[in-house]
C-alpha atoms as a PDB file:
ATOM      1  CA  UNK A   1       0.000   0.000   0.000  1.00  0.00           C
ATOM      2  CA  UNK A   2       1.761   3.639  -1.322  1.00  0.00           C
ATOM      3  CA  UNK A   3       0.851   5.754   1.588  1.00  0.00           C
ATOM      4  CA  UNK A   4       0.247   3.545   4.928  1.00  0.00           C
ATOM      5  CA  UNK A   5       0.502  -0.176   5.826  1.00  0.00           C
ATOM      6  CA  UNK A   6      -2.065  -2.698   7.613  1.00  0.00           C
ATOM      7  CA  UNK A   7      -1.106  -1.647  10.837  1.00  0.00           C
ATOM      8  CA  UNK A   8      -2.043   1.771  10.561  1.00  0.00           C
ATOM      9  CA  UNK A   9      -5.099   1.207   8.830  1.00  0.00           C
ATOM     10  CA  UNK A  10      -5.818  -1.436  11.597  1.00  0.00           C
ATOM     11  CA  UNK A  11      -5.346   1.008  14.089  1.00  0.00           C
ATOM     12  CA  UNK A  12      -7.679   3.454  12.054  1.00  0.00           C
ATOM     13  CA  UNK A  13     -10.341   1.396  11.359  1.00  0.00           C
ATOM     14  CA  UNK A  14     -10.146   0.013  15.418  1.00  0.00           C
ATOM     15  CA  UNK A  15     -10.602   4.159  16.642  1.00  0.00           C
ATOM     16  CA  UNK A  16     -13.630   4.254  14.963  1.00  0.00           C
ATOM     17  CA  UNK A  17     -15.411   1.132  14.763  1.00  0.00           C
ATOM     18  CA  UNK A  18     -15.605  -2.185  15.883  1.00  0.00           C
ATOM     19  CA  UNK A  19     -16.718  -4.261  12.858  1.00  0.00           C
ATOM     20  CA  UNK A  20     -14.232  -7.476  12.316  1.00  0.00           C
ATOM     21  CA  UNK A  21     -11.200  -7.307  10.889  1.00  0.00           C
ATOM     22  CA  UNK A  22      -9.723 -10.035   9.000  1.00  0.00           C
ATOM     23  CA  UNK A  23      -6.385  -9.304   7.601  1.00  0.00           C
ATOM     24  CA  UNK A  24      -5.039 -10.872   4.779  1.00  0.00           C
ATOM     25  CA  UNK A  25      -1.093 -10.736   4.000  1.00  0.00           C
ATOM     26  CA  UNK A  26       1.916 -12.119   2.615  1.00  0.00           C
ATOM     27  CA  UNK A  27       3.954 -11.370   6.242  1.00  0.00           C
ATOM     28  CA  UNK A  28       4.395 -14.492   7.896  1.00  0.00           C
ATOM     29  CA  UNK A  29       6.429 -13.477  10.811  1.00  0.00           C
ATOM     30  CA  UNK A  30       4.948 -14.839  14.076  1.00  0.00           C
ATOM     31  CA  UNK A  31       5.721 -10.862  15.297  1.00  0.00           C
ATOM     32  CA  UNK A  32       3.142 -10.006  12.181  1.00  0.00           C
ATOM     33  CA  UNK A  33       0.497 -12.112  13.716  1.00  0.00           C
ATOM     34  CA  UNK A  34       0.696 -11.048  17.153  1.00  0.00           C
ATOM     35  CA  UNK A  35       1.084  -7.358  16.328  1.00  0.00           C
ATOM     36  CA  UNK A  36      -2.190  -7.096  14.412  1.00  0.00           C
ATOM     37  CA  UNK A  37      -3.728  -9.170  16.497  1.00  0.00           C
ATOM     38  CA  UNK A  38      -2.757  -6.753  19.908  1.00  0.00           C
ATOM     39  CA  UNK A  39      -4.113  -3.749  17.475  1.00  0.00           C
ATOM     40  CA  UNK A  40      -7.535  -5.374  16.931  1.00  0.00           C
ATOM     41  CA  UNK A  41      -7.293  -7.833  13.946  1.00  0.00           C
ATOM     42  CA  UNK A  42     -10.288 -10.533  14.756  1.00  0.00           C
ATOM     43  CA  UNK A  43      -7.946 -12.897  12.328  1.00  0.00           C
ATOM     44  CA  UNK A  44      -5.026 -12.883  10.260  1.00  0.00           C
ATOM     45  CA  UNK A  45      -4.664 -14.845   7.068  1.00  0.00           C
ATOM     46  CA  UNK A  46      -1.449 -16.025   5.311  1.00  0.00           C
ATOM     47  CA  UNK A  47      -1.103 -15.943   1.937  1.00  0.00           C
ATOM     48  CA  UNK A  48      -1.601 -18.442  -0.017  1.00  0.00           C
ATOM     49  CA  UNK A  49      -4.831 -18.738   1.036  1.00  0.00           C
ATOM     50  CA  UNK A  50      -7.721 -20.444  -0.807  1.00  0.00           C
ATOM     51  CA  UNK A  51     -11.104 -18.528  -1.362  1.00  0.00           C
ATOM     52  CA  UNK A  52     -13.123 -21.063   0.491  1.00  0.00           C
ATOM     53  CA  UNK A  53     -10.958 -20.325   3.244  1.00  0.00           C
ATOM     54  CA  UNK A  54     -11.280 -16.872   3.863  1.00  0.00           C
ATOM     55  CA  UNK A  55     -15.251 -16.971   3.145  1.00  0.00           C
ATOM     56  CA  UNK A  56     -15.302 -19.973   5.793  1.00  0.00           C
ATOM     57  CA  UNK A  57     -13.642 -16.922   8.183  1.00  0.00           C
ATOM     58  CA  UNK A  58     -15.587 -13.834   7.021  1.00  0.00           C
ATOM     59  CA  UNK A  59     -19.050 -16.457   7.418  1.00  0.00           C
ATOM     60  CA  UNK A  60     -17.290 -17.256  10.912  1.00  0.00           C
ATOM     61  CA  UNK A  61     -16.528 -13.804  12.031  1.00  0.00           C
ATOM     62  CA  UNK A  62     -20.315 -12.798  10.784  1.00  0.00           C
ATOM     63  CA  UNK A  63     -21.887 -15.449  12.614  1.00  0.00           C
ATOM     64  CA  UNK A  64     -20.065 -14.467  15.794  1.00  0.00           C
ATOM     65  CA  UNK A  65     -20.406 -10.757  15.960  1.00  0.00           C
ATOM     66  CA  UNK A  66     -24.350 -10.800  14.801  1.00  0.00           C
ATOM     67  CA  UNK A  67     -24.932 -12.817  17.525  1.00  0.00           C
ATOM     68  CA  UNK A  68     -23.222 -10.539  19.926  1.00  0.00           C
ATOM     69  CA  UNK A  69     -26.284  -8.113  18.966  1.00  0.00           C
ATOM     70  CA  UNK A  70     -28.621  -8.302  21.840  1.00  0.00           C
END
């Protein structure tokens, strides 16, 4: 991305909203994982990733926050 990475738009997206966050990436470095995941990430994919995978997760992530809603 030209102008900022994941991180920072993690840490945009987490000041002002709480919708899931799934991030997809070609970083594999176990401090990758656990640095989006301490800024908000609700998952962290790996590339290469298959699309059944990643809807599996987005249908997962769904599932969980709708029924969060009281």
């Amino acid at each position: 991305m030209p102008e900022l990475d994941g991180f920072q738009v993690l840490d945009l997206i987490r000041q002002r909203s709480d919708i899931p966050i799934i991030m997809l990436t070609a970083k594999s470095e176990a401090t990758s994982v656990h640095r989006a995941l301490a800024l908000g990430a609700d998952d962290y994919v790996r590339k290469p990733f298959s699309a059944r995978e990643v809807v599996a997760r987005v249908k997962a992530k769904l599932r969980h926050a709708t029924s969060a809603v009281p």
